[in-house]
C-alpha atoms as a PDB file:
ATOM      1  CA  UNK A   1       0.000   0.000   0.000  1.00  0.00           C
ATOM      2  CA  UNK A   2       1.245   3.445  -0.705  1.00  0.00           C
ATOM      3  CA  UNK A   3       1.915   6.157   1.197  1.00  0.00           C
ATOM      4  CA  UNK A   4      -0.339   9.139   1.345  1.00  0.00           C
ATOM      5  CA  UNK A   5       1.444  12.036   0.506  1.00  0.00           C
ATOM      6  CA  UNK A   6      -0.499  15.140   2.041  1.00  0.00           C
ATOM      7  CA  UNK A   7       1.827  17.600   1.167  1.00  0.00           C
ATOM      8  CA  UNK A   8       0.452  17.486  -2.472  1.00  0.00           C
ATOM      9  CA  UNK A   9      -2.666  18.597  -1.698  1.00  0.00           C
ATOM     10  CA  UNK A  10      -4.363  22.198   0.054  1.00  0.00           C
ATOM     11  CA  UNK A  11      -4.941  22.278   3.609  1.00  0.00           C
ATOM     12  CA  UNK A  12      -8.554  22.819   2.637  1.00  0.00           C
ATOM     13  CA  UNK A  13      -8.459  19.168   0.821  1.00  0.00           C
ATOM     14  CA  UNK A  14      -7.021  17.592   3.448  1.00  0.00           C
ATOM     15  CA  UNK A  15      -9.010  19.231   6.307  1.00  0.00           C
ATOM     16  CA  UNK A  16     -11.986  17.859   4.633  1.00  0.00           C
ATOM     17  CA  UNK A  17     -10.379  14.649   3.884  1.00  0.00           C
ATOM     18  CA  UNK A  18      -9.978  13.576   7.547  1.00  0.00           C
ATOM     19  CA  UNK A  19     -13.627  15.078   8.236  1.00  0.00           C
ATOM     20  CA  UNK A  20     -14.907  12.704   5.732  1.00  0.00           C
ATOM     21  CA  UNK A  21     -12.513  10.075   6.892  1.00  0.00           C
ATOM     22  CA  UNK A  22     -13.911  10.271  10.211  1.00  0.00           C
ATOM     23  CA  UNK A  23     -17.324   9.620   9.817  1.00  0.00           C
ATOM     24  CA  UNK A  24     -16.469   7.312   7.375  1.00  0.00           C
ATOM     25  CA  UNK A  25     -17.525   4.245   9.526  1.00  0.00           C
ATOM     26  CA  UNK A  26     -21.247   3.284  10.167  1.00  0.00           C
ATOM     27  CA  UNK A  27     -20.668   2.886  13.807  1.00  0.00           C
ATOM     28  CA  UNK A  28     -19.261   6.682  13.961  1.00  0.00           C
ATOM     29  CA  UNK A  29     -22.377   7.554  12.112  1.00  0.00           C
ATOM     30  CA  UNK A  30     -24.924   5.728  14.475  1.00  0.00           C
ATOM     31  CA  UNK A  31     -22.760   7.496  17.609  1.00  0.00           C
ATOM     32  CA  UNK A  32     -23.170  10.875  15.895  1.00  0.00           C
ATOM     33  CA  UNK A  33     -26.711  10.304  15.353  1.00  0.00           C
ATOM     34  CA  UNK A  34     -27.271   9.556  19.000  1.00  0.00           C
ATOM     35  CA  UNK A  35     -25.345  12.440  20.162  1.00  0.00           C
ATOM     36  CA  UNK A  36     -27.808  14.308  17.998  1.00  0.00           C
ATOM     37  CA  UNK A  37     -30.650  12.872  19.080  1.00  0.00           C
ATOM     38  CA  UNK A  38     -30.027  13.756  22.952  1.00  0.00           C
ATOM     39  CA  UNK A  39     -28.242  16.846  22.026  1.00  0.00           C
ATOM     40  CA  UNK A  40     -25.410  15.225  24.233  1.00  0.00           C
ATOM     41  CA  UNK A  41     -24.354  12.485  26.134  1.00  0.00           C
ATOM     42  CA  UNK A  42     -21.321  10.419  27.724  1.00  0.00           C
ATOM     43  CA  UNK A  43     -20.040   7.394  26.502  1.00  0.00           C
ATOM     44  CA  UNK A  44     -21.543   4.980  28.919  1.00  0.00           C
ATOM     45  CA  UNK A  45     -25.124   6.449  27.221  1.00  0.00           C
ATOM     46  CA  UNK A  46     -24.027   5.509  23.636  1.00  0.00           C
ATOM     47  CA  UNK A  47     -23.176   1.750  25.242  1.00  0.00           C
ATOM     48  CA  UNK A  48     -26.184   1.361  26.304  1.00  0.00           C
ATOM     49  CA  UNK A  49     -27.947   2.707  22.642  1.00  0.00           C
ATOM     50  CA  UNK A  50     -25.349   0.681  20.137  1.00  0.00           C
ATOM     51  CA  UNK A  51     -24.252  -3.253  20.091  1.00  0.00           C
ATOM     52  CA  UNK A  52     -20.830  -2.480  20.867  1.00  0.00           C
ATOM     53  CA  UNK A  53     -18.272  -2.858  23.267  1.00  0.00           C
ATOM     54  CA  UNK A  54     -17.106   0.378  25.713  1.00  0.00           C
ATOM     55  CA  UNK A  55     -13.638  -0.303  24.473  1.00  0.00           C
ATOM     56  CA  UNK A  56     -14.724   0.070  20.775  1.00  0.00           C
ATOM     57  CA  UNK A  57     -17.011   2.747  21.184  1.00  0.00           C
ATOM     58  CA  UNK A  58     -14.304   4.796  23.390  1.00  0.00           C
ATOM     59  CA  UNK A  59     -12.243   4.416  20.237  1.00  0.00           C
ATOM     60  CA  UNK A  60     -14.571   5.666  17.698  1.00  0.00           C
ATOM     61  CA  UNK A  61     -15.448   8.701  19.999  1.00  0.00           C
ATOM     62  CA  UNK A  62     -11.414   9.531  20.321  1.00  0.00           C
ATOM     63  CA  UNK A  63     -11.220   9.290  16.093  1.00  0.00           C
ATOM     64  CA  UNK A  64     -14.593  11.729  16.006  1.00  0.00           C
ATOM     65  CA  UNK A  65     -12.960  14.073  18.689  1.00  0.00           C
ATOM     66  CA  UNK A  66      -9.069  13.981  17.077  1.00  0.00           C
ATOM     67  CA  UNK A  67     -11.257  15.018  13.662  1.00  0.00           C
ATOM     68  CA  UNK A  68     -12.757  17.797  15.547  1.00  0.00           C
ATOM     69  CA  UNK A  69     -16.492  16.514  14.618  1.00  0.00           C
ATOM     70  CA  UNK A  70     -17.230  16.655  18.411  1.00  0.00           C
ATOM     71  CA  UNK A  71     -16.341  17.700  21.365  1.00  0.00           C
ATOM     72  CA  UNK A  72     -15.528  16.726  24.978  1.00  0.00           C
ATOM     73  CA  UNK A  73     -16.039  18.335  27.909  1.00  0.00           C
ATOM     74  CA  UNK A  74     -15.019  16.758  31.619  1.00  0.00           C
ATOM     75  CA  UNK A  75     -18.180  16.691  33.763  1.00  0.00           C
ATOM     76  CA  UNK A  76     -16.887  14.864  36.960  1.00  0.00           C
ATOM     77  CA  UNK A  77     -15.545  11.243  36.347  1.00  0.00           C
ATOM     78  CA  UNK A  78     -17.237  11.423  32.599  1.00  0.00           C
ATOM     79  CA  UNK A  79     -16.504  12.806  29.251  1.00  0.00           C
ATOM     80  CA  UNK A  80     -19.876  14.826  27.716  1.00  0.00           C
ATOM     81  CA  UNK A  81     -19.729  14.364  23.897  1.00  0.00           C
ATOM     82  CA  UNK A  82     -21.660  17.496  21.541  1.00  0.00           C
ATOM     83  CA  UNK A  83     -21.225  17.686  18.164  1.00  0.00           C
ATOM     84  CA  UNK A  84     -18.627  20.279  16.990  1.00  0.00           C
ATOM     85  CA  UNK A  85     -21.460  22.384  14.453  1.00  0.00           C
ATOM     86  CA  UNK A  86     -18.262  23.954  12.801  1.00  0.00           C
ATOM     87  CA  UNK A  87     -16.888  20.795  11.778  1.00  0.00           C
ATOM     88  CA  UNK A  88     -20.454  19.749  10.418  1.00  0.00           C
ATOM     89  CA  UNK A  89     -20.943  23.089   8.785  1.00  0.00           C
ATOM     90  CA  UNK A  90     -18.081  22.790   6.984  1.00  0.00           C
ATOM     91  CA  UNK A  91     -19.276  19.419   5.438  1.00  0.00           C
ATOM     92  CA  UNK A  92     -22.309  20.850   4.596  1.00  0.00           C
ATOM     93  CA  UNK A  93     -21.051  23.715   2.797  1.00  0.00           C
ATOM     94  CA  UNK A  94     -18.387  21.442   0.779  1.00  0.00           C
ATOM     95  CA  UNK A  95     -21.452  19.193   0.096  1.00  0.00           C
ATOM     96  CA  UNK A  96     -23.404  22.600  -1.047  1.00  0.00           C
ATOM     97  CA  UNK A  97     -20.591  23.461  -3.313  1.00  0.00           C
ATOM     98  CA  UNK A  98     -20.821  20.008  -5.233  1.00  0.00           C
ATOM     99  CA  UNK A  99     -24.374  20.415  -5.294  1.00  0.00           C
ATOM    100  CA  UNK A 100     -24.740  23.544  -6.898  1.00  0.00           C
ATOM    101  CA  UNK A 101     -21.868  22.485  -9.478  1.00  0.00           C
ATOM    102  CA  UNK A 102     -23.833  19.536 -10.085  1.00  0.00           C
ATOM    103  CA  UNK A 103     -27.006  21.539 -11.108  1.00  0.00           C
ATOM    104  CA  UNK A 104     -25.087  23.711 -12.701  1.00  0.00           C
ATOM    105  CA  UNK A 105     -23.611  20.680 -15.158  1.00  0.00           C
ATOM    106  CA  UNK A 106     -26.801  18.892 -15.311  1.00  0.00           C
ATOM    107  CA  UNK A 107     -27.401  16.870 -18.264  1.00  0.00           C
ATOM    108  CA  UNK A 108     -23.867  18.194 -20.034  1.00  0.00           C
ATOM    109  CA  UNK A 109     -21.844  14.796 -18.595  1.00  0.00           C
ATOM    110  CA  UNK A 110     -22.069  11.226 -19.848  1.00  0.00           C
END
């Protein structure tokens, strides 16, 4: 397997890249979802929602935090998980970009 060489690309492109890269996993979907759903929670909460182990889900929530598509605040002897709206507004407004590009180009490709 290659390396990836990063240094090739924009900051922008690879911002994005590890955004996408990080909710690139079903399981880091359904957590996100949940954190959405109760506006915010601690880990133990998204154990109880998903068919997965602490250890695993502790995991996904540390490769959602080092992306920066949520954040962790210390409340006592727990971790309260929110989603970082930044992070999720950039998505959006990368996905918003393609969209209107797309419209744009309708019916002039393949």
């Amino acid at each position: 397997m290659g390396i990836s060489k990063t240094e090739h690309y924009s900051n922008k492109h690879n911002e994005i890249a590890v955004l996408l890269k990080a909710v690139a996993h079903p399981a880091r979907v359904a957590i996100l979802e949940h954190i959405l759903k109760v506006n915010a929670c601690i880990c133990n909460d998204i154990v109880n929602e998903l068919p997965l182990a602490q250890p695993t889900i502790s995991q996904h929530l540390k490769e959602l935090k080092n992306a920066g598509i949520i954040i962790g605040s210390v409340e006592g002897n727990s971790i309260c998980y929110c989603v970082n709206e930044k992070a999720i507004a950039k998505l959006l407004k990368l996905f918003e970009g393609y969209s209107g590009k797309i419209e744009k180009n309708k019916n002039k490709c393949c």
